[in-house]
N, C-alpha and C. Protein backbone atom coordinates (compact mmCIF):
# COMPACT_ATOMS: atom_id res chain seq x y z
N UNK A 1 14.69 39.63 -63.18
CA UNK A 1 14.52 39.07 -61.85
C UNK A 1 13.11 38.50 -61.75
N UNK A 2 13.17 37.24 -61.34
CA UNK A 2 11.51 37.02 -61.07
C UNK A 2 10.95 37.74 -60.16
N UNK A 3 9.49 37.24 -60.14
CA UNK A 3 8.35 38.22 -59.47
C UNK A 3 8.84 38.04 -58.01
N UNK A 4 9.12 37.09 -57.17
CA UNK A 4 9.04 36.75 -56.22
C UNK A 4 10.81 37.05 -55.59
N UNK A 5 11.39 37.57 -56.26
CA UNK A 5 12.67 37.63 -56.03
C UNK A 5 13.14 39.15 -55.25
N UNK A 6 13.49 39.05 -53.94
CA UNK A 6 13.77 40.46 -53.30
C UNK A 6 14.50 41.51 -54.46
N UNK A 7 14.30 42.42 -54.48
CA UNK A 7 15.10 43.53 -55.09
C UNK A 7 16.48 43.74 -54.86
N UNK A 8 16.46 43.74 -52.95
CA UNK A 8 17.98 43.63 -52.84
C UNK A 8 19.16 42.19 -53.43
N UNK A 9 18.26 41.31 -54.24
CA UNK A 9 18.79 40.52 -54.45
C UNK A 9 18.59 39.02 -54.21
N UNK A 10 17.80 39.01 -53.27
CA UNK A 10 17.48 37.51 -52.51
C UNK A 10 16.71 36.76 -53.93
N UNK A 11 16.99 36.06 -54.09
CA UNK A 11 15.88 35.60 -54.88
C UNK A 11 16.79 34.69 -55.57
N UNK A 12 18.58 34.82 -55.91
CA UNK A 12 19.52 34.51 -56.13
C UNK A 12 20.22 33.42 -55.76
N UNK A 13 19.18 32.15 -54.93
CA UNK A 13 19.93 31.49 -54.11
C UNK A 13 20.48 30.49 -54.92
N UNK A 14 20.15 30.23 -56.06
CA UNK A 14 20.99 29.13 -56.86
C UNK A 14 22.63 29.61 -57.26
N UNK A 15 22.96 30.90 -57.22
CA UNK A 15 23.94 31.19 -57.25
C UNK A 15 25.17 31.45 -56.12
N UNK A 16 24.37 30.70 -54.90
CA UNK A 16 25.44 30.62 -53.70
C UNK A 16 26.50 29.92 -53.57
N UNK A 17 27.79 30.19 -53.34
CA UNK A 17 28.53 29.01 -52.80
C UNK A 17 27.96 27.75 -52.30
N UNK A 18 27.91 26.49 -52.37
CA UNK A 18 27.67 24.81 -51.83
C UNK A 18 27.81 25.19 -50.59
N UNK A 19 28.52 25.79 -50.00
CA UNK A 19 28.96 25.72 -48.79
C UNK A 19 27.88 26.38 -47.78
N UNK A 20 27.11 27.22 -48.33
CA UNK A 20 25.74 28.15 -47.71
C UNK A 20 24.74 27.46 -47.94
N UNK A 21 24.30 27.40 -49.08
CA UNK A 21 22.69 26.68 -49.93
C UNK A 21 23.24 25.76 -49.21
N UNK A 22 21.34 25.50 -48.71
CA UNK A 22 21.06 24.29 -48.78
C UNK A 22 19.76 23.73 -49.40
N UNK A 23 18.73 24.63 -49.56
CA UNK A 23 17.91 24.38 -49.96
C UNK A 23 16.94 25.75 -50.06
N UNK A 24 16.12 25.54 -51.05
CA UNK A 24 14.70 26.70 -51.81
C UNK A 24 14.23 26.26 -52.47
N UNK A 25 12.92 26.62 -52.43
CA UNK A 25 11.65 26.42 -53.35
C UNK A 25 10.77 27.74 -53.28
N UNK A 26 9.63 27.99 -54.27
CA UNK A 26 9.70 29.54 -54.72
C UNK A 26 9.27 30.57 -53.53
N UNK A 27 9.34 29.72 -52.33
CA UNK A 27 8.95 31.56 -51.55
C UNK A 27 9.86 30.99 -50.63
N UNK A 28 10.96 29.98 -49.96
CA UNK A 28 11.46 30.20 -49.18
C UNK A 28 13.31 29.55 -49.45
N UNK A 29 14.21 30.14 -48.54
CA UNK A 29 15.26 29.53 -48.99
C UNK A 29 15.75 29.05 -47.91
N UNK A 30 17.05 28.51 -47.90
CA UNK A 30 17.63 28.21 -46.21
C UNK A 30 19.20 28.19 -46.42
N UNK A 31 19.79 28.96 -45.90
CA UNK A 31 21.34 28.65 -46.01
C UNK A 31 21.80 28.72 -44.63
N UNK A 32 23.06 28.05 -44.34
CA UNK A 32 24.09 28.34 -43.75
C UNK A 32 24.89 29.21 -43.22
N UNK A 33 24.56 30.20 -41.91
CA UNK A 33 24.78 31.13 -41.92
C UNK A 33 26.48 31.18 -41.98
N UNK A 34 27.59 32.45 -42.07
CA UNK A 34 28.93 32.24 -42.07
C UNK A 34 29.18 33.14 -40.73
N UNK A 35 28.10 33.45 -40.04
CA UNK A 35 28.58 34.41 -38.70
C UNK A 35 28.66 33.84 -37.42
N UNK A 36 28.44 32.07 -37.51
CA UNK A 36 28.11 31.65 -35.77
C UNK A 36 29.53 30.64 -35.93
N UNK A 37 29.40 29.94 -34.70
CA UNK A 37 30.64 29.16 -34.65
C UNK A 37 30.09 27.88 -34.32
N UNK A 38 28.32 27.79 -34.49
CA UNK A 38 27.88 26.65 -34.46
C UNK A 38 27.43 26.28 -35.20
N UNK A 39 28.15 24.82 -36.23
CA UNK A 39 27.98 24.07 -37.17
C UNK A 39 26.26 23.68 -37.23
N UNK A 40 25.78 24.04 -38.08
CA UNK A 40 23.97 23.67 -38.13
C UNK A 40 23.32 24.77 -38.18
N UNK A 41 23.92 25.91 -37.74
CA UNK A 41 23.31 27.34 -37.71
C UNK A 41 22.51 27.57 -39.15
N UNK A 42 21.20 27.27 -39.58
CA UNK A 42 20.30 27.79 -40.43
C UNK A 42 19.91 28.87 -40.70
N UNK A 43 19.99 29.47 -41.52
CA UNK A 43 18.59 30.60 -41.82
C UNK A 43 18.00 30.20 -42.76
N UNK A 44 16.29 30.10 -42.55
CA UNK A 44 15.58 30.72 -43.15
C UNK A 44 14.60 31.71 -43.46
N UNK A 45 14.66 31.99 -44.73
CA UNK A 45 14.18 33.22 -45.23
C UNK A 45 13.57 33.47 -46.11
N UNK A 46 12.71 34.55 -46.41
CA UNK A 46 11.29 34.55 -47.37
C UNK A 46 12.59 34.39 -48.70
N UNK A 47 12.27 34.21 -50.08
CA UNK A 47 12.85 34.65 -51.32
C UNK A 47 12.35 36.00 -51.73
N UNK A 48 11.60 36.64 -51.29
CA UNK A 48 10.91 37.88 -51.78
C UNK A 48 11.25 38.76 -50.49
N UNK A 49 10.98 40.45 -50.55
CA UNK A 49 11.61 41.14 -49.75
C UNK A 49 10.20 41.28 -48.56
N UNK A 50 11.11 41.17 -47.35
CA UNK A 50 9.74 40.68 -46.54
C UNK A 50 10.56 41.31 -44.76
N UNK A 51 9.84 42.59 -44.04
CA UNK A 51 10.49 43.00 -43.35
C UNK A 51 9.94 42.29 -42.25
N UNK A 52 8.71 42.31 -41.88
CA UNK A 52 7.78 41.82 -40.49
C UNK A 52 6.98 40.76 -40.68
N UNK A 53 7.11 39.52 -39.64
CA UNK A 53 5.62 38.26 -40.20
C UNK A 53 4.49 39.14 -40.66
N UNK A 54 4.12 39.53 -39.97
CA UNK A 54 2.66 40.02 -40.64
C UNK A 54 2.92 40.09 -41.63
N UNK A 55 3.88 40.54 -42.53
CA UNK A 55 3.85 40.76 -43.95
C UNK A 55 3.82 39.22 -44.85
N UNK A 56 4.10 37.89 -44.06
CA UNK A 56 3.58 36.84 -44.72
C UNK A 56 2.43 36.26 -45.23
N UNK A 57 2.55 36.14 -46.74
CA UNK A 57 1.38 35.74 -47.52
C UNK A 57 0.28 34.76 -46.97
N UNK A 58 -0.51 33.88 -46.92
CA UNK A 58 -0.99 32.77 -46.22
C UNK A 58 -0.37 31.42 -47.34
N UNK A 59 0.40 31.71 -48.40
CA UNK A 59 0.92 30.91 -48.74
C UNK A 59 1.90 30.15 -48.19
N UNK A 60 3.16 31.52 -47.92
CA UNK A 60 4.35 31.45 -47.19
C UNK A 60 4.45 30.92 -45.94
N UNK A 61 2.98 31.81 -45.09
CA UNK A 61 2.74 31.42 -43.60
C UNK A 61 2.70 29.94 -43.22
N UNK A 62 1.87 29.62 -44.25
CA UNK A 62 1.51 27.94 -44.34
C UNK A 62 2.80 26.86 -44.47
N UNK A 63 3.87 27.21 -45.53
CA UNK A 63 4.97 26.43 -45.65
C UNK A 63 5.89 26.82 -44.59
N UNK A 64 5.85 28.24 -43.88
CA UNK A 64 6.58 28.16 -42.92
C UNK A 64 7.05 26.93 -41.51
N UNK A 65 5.93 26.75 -41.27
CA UNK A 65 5.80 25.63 -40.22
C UNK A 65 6.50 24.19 -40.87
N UNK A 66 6.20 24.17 -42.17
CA UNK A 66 6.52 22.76 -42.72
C UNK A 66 8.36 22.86 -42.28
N UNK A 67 8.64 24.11 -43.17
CA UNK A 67 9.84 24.50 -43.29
C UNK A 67 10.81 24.25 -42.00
N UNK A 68 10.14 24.59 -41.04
CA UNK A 68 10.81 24.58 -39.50
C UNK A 68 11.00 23.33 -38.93
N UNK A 69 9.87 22.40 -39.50
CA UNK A 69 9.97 20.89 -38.60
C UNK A 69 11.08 19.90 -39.85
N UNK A 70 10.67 20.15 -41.03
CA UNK A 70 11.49 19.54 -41.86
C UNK A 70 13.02 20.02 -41.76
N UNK A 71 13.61 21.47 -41.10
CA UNK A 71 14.51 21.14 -40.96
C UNK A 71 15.31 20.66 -40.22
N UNK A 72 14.50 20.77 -38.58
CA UNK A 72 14.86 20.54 -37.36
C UNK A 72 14.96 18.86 -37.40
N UNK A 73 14.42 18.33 -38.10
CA UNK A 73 14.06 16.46 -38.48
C UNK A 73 15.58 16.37 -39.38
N UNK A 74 15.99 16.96 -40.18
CA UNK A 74 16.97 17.05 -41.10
C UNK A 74 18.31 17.11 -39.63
N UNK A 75 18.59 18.17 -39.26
CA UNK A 75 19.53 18.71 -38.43
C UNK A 75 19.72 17.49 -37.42
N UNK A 76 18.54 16.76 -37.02
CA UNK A 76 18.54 15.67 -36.04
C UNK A 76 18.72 14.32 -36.95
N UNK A 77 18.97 13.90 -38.16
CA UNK A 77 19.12 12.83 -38.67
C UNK A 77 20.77 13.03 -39.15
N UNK A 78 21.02 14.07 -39.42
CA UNK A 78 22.12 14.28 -40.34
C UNK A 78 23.18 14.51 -39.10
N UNK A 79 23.06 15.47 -37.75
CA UNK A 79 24.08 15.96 -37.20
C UNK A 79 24.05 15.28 -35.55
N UNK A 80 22.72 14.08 -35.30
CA UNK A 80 22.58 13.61 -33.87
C UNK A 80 22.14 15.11 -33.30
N UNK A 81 21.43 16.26 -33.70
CA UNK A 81 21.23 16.82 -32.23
C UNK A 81 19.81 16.89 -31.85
N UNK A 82 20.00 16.86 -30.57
CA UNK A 82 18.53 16.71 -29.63
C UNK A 82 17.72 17.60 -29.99
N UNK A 83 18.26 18.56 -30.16
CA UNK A 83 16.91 19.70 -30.27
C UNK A 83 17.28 20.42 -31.43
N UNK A 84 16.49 21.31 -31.88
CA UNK A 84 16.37 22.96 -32.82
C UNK A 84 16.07 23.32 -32.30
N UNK A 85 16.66 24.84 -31.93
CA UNK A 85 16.18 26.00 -31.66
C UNK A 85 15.59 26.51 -32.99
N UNK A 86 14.50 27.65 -32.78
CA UNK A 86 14.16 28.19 -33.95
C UNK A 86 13.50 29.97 -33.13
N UNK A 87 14.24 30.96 -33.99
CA UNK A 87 14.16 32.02 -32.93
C UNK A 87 14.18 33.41 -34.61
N UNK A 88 13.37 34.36 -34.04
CA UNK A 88 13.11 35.42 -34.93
C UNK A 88 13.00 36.67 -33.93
N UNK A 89 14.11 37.77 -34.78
CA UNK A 89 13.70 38.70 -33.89
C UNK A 89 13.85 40.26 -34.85
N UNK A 90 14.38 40.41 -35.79
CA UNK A 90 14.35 41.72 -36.96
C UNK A 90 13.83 43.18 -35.87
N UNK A 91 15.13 43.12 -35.30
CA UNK A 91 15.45 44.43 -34.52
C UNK A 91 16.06 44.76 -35.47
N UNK A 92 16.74 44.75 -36.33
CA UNK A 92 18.00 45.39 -37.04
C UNK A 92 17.12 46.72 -37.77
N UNK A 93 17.23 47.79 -38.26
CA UNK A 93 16.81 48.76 -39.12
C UNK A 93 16.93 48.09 -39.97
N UNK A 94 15.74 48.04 -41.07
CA UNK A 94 15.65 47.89 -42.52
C UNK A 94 15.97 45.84 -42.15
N UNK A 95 16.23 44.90 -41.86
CA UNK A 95 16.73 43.82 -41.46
C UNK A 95 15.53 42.84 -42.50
N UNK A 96 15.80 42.11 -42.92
CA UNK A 96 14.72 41.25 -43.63
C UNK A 96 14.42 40.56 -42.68
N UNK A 97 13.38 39.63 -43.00
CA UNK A 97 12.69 38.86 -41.86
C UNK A 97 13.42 37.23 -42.38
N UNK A 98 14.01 36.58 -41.16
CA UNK A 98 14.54 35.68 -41.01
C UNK A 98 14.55 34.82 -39.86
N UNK A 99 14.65 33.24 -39.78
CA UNK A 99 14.70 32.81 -39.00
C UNK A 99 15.73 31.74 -38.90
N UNK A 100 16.37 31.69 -37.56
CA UNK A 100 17.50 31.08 -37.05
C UNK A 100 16.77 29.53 -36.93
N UNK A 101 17.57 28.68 -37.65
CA UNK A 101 16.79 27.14 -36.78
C UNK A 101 18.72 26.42 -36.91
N UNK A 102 18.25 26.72 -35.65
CA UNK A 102 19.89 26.45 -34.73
C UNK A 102 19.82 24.82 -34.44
N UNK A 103 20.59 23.59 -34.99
CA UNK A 103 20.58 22.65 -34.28
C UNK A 103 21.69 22.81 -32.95
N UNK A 104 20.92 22.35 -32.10
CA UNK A 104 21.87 22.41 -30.66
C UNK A 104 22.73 21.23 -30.07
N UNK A 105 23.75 21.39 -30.44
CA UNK A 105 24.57 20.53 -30.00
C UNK A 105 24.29 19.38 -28.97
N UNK A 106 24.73 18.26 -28.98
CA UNK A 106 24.54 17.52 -27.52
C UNK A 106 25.25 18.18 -26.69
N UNK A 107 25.62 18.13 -25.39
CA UNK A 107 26.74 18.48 -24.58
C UNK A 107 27.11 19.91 -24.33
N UNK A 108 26.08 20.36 -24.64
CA UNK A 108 26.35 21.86 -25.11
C UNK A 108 26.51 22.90 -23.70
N UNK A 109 27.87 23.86 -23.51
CA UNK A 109 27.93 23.74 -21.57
C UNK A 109 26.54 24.48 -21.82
N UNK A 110 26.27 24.79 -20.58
CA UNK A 110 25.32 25.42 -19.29
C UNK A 110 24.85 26.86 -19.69
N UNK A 111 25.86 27.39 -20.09
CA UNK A 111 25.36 29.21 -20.44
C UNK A 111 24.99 29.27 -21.73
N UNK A 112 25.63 27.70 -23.04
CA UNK A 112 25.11 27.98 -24.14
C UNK A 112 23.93 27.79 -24.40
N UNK A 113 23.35 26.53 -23.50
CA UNK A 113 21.87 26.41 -23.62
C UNK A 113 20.66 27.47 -23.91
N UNK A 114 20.02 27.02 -24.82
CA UNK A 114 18.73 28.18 -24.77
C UNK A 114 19.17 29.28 -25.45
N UNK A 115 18.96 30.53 -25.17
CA UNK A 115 19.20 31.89 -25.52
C UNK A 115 20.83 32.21 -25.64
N UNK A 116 21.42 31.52 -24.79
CA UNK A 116 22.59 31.84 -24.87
C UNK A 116 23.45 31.02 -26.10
N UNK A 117 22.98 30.56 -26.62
CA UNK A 117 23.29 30.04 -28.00
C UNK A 117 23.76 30.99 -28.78
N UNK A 118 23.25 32.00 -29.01
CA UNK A 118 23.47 33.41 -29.55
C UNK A 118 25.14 34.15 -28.72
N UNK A 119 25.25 33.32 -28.08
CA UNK A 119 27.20 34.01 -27.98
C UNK A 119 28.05 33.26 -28.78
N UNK A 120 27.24 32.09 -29.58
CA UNK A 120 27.98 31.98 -30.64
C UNK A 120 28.36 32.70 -31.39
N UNK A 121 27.25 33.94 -31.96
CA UNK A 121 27.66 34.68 -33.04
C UNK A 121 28.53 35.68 -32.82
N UNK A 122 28.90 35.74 -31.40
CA UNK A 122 30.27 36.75 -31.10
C UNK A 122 31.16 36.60 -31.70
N UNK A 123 32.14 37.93 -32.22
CA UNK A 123 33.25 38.39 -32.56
C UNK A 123 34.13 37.07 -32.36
N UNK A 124 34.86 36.16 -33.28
CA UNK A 124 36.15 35.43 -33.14
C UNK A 124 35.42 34.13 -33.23
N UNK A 125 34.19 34.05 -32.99
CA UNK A 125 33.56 32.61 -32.83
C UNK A 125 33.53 31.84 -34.72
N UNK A 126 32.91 32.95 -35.26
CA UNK A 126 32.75 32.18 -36.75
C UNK A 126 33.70 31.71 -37.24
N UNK A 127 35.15 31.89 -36.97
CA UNK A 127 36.20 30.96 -37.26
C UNK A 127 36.22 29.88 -37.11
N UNK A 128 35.46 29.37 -36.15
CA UNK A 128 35.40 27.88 -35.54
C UNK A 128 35.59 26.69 -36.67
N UNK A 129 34.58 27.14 -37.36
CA UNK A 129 33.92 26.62 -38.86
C UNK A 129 34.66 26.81 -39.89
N UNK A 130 34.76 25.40 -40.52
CA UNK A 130 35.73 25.90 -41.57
C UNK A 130 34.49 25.68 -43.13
N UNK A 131 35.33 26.27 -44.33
CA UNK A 131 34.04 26.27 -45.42
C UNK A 131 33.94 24.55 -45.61
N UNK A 132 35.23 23.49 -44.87
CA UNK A 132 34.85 22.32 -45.34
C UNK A 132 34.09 21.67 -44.94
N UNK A 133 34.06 22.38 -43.72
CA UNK A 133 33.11 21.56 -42.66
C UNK A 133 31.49 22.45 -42.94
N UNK A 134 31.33 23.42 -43.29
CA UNK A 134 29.91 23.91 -44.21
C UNK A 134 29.51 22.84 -45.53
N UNK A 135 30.39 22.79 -46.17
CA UNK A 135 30.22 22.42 -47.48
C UNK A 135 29.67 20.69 -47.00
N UNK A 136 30.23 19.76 -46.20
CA UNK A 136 29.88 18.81 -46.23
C UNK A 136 28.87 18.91 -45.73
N UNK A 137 28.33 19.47 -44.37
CA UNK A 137 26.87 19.53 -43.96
C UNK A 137 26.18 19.87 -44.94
N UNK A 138 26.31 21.00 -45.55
CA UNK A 138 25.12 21.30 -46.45
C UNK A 138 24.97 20.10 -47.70
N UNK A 139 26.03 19.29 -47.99
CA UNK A 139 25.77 18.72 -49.14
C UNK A 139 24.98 17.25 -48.43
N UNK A 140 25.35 17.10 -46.95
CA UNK A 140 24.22 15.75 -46.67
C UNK A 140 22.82 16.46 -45.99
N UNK A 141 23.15 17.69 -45.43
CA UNK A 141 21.34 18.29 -45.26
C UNK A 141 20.68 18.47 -46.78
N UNK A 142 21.04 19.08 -47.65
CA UNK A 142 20.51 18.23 -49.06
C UNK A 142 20.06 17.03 -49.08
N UNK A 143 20.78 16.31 -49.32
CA UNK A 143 20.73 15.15 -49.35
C UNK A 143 19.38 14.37 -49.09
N UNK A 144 19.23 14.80 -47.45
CA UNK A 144 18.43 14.52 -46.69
C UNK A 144 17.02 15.15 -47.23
N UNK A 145 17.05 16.35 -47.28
CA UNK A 145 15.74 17.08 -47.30
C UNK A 145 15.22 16.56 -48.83
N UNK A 146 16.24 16.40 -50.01
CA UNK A 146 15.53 15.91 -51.01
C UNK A 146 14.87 14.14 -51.27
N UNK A 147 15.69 13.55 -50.02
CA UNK A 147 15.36 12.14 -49.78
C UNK A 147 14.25 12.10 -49.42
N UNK A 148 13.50 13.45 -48.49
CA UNK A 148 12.30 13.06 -47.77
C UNK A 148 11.01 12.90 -49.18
């Protein structure tokens, strides 16, 4: 396993389904989450095991920001949406540190706006999404991010 590669495994992202990957380079990755029912739903995440920001390197810290606008620029060229959300919160016990960069739909009703975006990831919602409709986003957010 390389140096930089979580123990629990992260570090592995070349071996994801097309349909998740979308992109990594050596300290950060970004996939596709399979739990929301909104198409664009991102994570990214350190490649190394990483529970709390503070625990970010000033390497990592530094590409973080890049990471967030390059994808929110990606999500808005590739899918038309107005905004990214981008939201961190590692309440979970033991939870790695991750961040949501949600493109937000146009048209999106009234209660999903904002915070409430997150009733996407309710029970019955991730069906929405099918792996074909993952697989093609991720293969033109590629696309995109290696065009830049």
């Amino acid at each position: 396993m390389e140096q930089n590669a979580c123990p629990c495994g992260r570090g592995d992202d070349d071996r994801l389904p097309s349909e998740y990957l979308i992109a990594f380079d050596d300290q950060w990755s970004v996939v596709h989450t399979h739990s929301s029912g909104v198409l664009g739903w991102l994570i990214l995440q350190p490649r190394r095991h990483v529970i709390d920001l503070a625990e970010l390197t000033d390497e990592e810290a530094a590409s973080l920001g890049v990471w967030q606008v390059r994808l929110a620029r990606a999500l808005a060229d590739v899918m038309g949406t107005p905004k990214a959300y981008v939201a961190e919160f590692g309440e979970s016990p033991g939870s790695h540190l991750h961040f949501h960069v949600v493109g937000r739909p146009a048209g999106l009703a009234p209660e999903r706006v904002g915070p409430g975006v997150f009733g996407f990831l309710a029970a019955g919602e991730r069906e929405k999404i099918t792996p074909a409709e993952r697989e093609s986003l991720a293969g033109r957010l590629r696309a995109r991010l290696t065009a830049v």
